[in-house]
C-alpha atoms as a PDB file:
ATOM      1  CA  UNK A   1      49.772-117.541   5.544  1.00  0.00           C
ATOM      2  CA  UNK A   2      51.360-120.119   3.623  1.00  0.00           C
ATOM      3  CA  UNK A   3      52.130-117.557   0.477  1.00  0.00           C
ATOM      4  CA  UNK A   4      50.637-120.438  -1.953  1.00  0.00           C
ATOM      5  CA  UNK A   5      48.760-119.246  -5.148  1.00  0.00           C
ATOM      6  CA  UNK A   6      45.229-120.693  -4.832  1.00  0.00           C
ATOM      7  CA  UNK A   7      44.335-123.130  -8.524  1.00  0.00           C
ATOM      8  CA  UNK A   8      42.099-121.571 -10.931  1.00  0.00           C
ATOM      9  CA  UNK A   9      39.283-124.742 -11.200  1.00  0.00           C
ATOM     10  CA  UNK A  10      40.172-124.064 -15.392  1.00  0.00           C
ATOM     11  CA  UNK A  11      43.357-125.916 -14.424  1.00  0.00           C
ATOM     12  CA  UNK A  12      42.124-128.455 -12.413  1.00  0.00           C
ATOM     13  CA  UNK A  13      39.709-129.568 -15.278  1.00  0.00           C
ATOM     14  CA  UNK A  14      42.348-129.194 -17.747  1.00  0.00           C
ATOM     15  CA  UNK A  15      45.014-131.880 -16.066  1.00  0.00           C
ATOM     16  CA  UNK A  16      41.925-134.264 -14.884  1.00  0.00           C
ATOM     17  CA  UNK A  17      40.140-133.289 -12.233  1.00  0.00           C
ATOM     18  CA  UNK A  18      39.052-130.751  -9.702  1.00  0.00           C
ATOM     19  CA  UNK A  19      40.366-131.533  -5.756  1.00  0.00           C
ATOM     20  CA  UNK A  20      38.195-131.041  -3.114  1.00  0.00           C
ATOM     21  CA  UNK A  21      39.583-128.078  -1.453  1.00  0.00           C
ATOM     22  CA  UNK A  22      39.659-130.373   2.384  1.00  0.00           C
ATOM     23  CA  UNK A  23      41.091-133.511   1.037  1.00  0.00           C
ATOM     24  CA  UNK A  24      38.175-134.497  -1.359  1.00  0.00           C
ATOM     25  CA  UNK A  25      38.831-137.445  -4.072  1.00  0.00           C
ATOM     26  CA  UNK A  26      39.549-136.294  -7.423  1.00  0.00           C
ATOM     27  CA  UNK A  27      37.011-136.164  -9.721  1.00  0.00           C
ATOM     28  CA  UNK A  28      37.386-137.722 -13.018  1.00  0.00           C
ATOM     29  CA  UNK A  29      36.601-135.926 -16.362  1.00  0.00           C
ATOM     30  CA  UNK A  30      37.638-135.978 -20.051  1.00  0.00           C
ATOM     31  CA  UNK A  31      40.341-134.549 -21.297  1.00  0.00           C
ATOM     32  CA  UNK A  32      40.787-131.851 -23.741  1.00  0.00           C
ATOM     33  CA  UNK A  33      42.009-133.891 -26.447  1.00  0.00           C
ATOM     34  CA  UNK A  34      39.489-136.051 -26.339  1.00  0.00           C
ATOM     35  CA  UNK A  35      36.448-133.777 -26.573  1.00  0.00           C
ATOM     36  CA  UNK A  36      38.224-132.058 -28.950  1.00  0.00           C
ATOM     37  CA  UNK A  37      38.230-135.553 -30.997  1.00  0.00           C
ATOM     38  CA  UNK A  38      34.380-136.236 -30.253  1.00  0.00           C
ATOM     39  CA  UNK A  39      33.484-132.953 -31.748  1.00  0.00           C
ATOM     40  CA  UNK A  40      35.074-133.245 -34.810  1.00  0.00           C
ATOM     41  CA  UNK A  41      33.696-136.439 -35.099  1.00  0.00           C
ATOM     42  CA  UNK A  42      30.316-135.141 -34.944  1.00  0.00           C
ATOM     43  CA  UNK A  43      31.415-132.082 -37.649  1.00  0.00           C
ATOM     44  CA  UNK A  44      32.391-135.462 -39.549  1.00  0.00           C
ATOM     45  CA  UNK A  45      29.337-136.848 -39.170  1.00  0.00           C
ATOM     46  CA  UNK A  46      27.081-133.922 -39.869  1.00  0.00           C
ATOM     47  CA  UNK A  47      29.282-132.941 -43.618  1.00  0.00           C
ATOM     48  CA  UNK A  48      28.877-136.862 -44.250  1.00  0.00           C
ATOM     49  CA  UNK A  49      24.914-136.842 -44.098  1.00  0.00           C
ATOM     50  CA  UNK A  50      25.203-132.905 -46.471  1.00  0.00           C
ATOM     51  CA  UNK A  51      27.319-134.573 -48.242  1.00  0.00           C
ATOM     52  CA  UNK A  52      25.450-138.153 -49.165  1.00  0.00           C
ATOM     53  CA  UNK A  53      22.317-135.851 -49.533  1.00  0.00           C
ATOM     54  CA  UNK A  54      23.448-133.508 -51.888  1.00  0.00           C
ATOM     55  CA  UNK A  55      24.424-136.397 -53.856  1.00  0.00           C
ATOM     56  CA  UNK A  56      21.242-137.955 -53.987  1.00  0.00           C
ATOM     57  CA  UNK A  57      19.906-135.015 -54.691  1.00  0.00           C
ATOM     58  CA  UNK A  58      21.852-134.643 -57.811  1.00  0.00           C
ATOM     59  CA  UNK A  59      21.067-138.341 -58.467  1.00  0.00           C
ATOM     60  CA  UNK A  60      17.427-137.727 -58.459  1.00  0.00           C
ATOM     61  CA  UNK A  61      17.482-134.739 -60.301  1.00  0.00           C
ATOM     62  CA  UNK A  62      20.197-136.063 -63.454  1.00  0.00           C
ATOM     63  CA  UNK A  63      19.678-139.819 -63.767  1.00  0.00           C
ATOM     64  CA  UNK A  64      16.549-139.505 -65.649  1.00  0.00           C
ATOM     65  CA  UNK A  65      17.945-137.038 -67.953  1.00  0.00           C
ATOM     66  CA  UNK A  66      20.984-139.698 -69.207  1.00  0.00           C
ATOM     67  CA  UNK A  67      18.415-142.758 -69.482  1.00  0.00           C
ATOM     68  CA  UNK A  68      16.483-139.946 -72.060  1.00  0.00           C
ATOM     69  CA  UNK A  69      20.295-139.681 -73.653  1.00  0.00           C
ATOM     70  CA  UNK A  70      20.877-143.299 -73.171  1.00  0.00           C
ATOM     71  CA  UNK A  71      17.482-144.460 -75.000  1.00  0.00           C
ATOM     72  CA  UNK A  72      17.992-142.395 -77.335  1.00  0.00           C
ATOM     73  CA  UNK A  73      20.786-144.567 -79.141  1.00  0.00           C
ATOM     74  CA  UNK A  74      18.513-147.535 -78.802  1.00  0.00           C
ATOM     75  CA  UNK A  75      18.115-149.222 -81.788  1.00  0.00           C
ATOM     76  CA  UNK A  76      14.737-150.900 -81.111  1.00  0.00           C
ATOM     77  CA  UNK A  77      11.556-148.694 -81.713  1.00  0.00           C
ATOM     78  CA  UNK A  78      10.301-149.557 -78.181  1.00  0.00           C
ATOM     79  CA  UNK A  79      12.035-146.740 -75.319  1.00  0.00           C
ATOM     80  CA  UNK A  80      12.713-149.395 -72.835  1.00  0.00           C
ATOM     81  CA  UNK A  81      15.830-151.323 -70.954  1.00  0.00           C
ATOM     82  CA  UNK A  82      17.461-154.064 -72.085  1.00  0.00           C
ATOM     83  CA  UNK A  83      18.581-152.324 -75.090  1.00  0.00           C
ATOM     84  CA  UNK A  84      19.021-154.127 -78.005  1.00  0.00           C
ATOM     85  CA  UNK A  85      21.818-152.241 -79.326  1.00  0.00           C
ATOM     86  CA  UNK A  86      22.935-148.391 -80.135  1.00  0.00           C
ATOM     87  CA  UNK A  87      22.021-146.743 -83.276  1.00  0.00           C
ATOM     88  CA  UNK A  88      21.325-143.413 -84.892  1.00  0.00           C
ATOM     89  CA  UNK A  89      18.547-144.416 -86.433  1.00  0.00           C
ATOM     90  CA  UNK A  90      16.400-142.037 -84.294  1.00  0.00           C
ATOM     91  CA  UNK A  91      18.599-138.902 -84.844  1.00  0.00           C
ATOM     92  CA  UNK A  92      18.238-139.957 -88.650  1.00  0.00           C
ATOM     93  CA  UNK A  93      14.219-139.569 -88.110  1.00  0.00           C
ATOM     94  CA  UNK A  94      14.055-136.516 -86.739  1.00  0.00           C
ATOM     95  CA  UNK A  95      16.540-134.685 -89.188  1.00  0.00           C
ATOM     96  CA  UNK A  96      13.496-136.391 -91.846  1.00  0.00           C
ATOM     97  CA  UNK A  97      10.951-135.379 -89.891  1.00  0.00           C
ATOM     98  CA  UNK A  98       9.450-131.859 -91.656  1.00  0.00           C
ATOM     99  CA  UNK A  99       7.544-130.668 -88.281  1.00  0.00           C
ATOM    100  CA  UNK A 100      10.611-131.215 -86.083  1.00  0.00           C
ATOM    101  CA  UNK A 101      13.107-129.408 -88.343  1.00  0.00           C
ATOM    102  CA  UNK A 102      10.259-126.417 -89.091  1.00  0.00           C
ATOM    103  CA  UNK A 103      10.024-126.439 -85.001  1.00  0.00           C
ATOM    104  CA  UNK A 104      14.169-126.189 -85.052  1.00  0.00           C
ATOM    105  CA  UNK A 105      14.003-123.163 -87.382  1.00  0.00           C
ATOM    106  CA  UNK A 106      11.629-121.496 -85.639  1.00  0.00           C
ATOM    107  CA  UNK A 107      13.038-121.764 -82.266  1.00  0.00           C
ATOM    108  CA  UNK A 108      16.494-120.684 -83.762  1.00  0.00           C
ATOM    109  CA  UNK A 109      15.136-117.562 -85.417  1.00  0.00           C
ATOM    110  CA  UNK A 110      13.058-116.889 -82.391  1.00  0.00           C
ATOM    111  CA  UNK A 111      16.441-117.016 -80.040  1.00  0.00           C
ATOM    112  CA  UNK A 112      18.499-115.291 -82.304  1.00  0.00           C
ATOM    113  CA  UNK A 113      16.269-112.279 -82.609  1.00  0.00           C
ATOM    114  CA  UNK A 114      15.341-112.395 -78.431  1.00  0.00           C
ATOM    115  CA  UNK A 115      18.957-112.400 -77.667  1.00  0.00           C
ATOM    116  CA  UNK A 116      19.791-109.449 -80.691  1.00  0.00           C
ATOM    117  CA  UNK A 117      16.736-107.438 -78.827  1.00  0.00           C
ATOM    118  CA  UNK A 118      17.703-108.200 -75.300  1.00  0.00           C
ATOM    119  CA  UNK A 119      21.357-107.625 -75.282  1.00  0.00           C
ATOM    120  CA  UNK A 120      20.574-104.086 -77.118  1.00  0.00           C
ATOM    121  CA  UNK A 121      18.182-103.264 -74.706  1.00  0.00           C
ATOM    122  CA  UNK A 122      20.087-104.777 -71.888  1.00  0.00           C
ATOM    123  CA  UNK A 123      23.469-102.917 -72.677  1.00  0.00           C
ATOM    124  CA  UNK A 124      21.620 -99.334 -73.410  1.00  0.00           C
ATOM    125  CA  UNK A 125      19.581 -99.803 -69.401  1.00  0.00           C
ATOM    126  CA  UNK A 126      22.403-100.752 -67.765  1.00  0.00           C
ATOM    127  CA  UNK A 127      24.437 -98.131 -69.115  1.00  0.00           C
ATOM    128  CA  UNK A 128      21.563 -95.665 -68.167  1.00  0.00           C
ATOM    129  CA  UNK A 129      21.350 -97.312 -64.951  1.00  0.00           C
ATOM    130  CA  UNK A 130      25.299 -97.603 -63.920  1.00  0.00           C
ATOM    131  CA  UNK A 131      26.656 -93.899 -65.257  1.00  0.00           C
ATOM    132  CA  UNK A 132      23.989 -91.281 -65.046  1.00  0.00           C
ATOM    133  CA  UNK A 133      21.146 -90.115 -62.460  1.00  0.00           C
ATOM    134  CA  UNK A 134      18.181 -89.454 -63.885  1.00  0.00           C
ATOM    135  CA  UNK A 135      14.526 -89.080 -62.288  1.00  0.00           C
ATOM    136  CA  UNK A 136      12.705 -92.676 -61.038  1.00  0.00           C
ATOM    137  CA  UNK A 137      15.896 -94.282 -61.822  1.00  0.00           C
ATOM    138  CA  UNK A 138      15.096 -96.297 -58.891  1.00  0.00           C
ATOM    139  CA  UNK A 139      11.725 -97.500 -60.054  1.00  0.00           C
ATOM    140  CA  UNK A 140      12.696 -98.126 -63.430  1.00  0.00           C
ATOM    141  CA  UNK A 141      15.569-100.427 -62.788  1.00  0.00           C
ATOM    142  CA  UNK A 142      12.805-102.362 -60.334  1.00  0.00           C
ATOM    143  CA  UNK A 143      10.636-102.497 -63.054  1.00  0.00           C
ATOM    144  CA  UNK A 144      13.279-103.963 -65.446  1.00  0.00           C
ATOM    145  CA  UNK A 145      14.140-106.934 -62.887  1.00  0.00           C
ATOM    146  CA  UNK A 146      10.762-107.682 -61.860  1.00  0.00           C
ATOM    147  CA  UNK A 147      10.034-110.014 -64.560  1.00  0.00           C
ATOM    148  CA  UNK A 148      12.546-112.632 -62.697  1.00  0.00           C
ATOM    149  CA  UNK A 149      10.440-112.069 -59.439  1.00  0.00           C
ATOM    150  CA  UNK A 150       7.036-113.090 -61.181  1.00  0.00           C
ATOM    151  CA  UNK A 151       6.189-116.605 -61.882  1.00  0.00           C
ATOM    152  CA  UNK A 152       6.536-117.161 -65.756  1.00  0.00           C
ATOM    153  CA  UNK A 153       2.673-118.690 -66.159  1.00  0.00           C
ATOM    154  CA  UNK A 154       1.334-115.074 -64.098  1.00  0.00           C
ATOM    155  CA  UNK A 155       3.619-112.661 -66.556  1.00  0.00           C
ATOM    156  CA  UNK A 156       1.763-114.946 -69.315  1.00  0.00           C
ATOM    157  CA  UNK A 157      -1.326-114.387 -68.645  1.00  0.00           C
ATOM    158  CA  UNK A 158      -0.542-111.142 -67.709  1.00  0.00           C
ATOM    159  CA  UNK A 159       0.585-109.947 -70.960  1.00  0.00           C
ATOM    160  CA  UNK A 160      -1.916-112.196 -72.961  1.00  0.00           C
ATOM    161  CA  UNK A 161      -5.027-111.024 -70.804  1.00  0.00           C
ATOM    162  CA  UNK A 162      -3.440-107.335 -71.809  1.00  0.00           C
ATOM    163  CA  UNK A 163      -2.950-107.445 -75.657  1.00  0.00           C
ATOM    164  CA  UNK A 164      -6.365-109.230 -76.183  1.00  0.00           C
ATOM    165  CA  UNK A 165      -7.595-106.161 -73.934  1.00  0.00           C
ATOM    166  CA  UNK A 166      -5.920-104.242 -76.996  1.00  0.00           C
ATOM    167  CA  UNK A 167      -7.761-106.399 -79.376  1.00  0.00           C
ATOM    168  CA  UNK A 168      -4.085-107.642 -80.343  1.00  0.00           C
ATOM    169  CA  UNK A 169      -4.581-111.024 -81.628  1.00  0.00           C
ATOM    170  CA  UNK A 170      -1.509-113.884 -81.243  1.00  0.00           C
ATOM    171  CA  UNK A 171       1.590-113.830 -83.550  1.00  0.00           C
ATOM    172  CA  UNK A 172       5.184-114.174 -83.550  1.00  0.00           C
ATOM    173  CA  UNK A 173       5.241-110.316 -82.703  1.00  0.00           C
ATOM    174  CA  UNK A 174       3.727-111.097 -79.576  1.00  0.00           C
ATOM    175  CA  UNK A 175       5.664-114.276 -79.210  1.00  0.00           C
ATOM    176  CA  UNK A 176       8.863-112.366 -79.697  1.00  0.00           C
ATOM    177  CA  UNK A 177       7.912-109.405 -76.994  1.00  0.00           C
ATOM    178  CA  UNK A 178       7.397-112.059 -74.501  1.00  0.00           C
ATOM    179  CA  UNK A 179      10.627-113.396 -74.667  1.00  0.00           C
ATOM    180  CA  UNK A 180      11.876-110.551 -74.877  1.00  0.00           C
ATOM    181  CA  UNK A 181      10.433-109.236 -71.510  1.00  0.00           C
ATOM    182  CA  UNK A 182      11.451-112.345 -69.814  1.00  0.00           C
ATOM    183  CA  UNK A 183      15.210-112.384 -70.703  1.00  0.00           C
ATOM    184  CA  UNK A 184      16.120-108.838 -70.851  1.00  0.00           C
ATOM    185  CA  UNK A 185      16.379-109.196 -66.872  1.00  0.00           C
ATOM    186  CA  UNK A 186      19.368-111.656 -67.035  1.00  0.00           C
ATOM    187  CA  UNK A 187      20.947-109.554 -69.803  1.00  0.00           C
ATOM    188  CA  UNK A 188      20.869-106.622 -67.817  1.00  0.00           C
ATOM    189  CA  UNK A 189      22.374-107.939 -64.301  1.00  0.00           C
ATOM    190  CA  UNK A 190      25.287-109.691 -66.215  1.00  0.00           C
ATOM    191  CA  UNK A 191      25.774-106.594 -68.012  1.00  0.00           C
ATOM    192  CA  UNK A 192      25.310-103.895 -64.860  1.00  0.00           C
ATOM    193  CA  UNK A 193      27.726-106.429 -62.694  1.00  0.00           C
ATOM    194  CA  UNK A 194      30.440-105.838 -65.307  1.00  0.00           C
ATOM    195  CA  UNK A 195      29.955-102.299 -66.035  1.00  0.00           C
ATOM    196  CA  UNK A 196      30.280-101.443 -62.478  1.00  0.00           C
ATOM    197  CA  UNK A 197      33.802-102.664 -62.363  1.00  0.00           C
ATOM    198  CA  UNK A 198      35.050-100.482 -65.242  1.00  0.00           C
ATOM    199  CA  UNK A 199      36.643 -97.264 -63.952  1.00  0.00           C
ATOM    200  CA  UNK A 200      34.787 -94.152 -64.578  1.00  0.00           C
ATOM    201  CA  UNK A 201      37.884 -91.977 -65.405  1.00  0.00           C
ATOM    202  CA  UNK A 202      38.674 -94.872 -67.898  1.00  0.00           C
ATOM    203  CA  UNK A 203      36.210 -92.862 -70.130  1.00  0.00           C
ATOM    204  CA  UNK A 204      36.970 -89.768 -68.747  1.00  0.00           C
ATOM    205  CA  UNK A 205      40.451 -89.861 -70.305  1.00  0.00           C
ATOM    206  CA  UNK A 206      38.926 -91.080 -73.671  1.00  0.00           C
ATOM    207  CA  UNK A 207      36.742 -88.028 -74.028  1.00  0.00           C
ATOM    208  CA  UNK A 208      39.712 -85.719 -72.746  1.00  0.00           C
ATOM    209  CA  UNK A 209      41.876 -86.943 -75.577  1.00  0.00           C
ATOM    210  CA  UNK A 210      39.366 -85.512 -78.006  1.00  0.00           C
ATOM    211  CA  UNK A 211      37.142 -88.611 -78.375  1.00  0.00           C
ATOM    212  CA  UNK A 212      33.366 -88.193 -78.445  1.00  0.00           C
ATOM    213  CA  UNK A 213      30.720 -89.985 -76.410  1.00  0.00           C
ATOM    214  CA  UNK A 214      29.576 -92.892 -79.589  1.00  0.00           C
ATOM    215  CA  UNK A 215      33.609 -93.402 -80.046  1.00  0.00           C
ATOM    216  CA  UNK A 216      34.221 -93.521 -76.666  1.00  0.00           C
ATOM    217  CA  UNK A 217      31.590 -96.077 -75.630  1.00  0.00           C
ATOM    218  CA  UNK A 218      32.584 -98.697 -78.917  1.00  0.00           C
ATOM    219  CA  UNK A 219      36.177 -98.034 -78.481  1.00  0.00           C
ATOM    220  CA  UNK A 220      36.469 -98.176 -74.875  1.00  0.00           C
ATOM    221  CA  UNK A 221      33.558 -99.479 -73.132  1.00  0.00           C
ATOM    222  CA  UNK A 222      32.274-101.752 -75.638  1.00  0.00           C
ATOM    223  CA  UNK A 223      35.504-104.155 -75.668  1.00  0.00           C
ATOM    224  CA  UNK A 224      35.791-103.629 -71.720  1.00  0.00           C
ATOM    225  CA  UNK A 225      31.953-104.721 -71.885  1.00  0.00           C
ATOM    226  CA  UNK A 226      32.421-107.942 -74.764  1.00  0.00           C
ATOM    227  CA  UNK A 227      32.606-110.632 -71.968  1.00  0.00           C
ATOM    228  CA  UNK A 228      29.423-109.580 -70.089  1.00  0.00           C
ATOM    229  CA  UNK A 229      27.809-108.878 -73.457  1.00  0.00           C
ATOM    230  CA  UNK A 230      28.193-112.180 -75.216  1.00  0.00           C
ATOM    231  CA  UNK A 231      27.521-114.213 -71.722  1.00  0.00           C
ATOM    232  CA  UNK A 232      24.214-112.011 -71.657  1.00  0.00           C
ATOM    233  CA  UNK A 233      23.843-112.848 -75.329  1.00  0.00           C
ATOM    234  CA  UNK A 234      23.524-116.702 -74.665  1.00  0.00           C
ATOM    235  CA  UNK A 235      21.493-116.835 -71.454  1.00  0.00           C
ATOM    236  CA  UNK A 236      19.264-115.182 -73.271  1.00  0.00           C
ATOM    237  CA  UNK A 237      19.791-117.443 -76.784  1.00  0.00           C
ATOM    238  CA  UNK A 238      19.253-120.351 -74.184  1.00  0.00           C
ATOM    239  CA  UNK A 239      16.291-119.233 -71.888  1.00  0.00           C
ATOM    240  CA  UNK A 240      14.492-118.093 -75.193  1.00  0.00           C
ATOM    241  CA  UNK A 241      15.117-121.299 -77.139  1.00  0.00           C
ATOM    242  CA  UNK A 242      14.150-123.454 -73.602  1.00  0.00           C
ATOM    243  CA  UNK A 243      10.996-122.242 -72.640  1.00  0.00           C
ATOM    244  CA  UNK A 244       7.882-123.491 -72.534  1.00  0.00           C
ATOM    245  CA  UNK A 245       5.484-121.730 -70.333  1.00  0.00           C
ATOM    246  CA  UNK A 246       5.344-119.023 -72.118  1.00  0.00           C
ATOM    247  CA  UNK A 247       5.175-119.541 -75.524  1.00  0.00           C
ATOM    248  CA  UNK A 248       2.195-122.049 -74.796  1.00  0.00           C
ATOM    249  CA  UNK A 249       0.145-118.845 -74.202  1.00  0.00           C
ATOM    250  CA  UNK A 250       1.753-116.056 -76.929  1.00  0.00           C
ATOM    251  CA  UNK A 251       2.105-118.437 -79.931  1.00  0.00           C
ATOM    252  CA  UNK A 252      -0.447-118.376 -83.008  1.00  0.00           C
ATOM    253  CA  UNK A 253      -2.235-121.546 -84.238  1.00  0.00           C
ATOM    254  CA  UNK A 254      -0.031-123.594 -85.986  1.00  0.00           C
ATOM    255  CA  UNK A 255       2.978-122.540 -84.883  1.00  0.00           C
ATOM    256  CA  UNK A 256       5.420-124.442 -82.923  1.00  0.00           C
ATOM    257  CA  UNK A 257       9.133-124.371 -81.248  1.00  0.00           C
ATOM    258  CA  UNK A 258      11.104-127.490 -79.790  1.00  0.00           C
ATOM    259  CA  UNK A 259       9.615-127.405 -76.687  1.00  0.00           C
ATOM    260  CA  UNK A 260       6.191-126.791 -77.517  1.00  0.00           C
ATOM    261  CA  UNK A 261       6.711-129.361 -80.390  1.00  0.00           C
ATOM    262  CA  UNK A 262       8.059-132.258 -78.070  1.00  0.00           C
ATOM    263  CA  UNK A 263       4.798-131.153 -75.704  1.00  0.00           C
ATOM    264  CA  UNK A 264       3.049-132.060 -78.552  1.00  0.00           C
ATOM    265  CA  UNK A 265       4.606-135.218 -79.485  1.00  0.00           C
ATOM    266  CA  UNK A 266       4.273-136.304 -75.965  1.00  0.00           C
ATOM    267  CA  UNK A 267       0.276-135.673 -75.649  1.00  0.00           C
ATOM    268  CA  UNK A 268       0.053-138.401 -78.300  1.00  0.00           C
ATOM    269  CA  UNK A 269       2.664-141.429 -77.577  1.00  0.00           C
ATOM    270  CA  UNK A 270       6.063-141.208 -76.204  1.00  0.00           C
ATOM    271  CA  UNK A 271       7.898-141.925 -79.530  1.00  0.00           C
ATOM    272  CA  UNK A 272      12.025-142.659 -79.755  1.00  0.00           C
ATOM    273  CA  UNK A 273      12.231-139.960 -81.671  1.00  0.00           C
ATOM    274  CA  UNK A 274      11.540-138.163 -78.511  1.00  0.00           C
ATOM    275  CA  UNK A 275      14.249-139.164 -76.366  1.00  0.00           C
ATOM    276  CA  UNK A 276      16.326-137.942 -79.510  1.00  0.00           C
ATOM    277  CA  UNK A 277      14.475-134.612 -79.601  1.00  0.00           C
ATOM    278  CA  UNK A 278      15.637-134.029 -75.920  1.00  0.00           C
ATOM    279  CA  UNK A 279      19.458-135.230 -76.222  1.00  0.00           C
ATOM    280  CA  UNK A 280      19.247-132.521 -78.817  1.00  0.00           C
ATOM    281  CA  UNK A 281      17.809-130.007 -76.698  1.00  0.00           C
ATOM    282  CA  UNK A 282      19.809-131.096 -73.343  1.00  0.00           C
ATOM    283  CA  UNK A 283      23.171-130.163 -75.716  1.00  0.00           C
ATOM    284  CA  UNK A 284      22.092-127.090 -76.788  1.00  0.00           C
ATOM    285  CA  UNK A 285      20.729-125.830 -73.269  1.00  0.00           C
ATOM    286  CA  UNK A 286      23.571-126.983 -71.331  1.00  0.00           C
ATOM    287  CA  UNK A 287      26.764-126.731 -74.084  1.00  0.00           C
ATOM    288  CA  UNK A 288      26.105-123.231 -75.319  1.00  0.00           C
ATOM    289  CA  UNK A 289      26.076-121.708 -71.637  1.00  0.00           C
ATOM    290  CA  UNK A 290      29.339-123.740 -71.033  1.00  0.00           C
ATOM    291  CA  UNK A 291      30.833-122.909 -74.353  1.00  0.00           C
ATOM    292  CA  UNK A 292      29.767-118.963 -73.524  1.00  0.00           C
ATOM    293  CA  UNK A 293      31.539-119.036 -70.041  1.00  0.00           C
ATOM    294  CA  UNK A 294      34.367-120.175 -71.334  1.00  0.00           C
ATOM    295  CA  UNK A 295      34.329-117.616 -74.378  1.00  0.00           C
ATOM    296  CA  UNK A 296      33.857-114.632 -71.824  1.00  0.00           C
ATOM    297  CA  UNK A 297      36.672-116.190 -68.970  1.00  0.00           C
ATOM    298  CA  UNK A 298      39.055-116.413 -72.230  1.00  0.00           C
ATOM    299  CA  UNK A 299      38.185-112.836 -73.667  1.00  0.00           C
ATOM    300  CA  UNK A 300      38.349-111.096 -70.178  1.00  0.00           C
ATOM    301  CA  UNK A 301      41.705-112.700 -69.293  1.00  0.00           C
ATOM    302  CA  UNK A 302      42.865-111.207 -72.863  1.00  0.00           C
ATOM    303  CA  UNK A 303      41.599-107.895 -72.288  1.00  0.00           C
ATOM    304  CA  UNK A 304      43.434-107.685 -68.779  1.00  0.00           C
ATOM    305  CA  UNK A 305      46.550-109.221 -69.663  1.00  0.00           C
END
């Protein structure tokens, strides 16, 4: 016995090649580094084509949307490239334009009220939901959230099928239910999510300081609360003021919001005015969420610092 440790092959590989064991040649293989250096090529490679496809993506999805912004300051009545100058000529028309403005003050008195009625609603369910047990508390918070898991055009029907059932003819009742039903869901996650980071014994000490349920919740939960409660607020300002599908079915004759008013517009001739109709609409939909978040990261770093 020559008392010599016998190679683990792992080490043969590892300095470049494996011996025959009865003087075999050597042989050859990559090295560590190396393979190391080919696979994160390939990782390169892989996040490259992600990466150039999320782009495009994006691309595909938002470069129509700024030629609508873009034609929109062209000064020539005809929506088309080259442009023959910028001008506001277009925002001018539909600020003089009686339909468009009645179609603005419907859609803001429509959102305003939605998001009043939702963000009640939503607050009083998830507090229901978060703090106390209570029979088919299961089924009712299902029931709450299921209008996000049902296409918009089925709950339309749906409820439209259902009121004419109850010989309930179309109005701005009806109208206003409907939007209702479709936004409290968003209010009420945004609102639940928060609650269930305040601390129970937050309240607890409230009440044991002589303060009654109603003073506890507005002084203590409420301003706790403010930053889910105004982001609910807006998303459901925004959804309400956005849609579409659904008001096509719940609206009365003769009545008309932005979007069902553009619809309109567009069933005839695709007008400049149009293109300055949705730069309108594209601020308001995308700013007021972005102003919101912003309003609710501000408030809750002030209420926890």
């Amino acid at each position: 016995m020559s008392g010599e440790r016998p190679q683990s092959p792992t080490l043969y590989s590892a300095v470049g090649g494996v011996a025959g064991e009865r003087g075999g040649a050597e042989t050859p293989s990559v090295s560590a580094p190396a393979r190391l250096r080919a696979a994160l090529k390939r990782i390169d490679i892989g996040w490259s084509l992600i990466t150039g496809y999320t782009v495009a993506v994006y691309l595909f999805m938002f470069i129509p949307v700024a030629i609508v912004m873009l034609l929109a300051f062209n000064a020539s009545q005809f929506g088309a490239f080259p442009m023959e100058g910028l001008s506001f000529r277009w925002f001018v028309a539909l600020w003089n334009n009686d339909a468009i403005v009645r179609a603005f003050r419907v859609s803001f008195l429509l959102g305003g009220l939605t998001a009043l009625i939702s963000t009640t609603l939503g607050v009083l369910a998830a507090l229901a939901i978060v703090r106390y047990r209570f029979p088919g508390k299961n089924l009712i918070s299902t029931a709450l959230v299921a209008p996000i898991l049902v296409p918009e055009v089925v709950l339309a029907v749906a409820l439209l099928l259902f009121l004419r059932w109850l010989d309930i003819p179309r109005s701005f009742f009806l109208l206003l239910c409907g939007h209702v039903i479709f936004t409290l869901p968003f209010v009420l996650l945004v609102v639940q999510a928060r609650l269930v980071t305040i601390r129970r014994d937050v309240e607890e000490a409230a009440m044991s300081l002589g303060a009654g349920p109603i003073a506890t919740f507005f002084e203590v939960t409420l301003p706790l609360l403010m930053p889910a409660v105004f982001a609910g607020m807006l998303f459901a300002f925004t959804i309400s003021f956005d849609d579409i599908t659904g008001t096509l079915f719940w609206k009365p004759g003769g009545l008309e919001t932005v979007p069902t008013q553009i619809f309109a517009m567009l069933r005839h001739s695709v007008s400049p005015e149009i293109n300055a109709l949705g730069t309108v609409m594209i601020l308001l939909t995308v700013g007021l969420p972005l102003l919101g978040a912003g309003i609710a990261r501000r408030m809750a770093r002030t209420r926890g610092g």
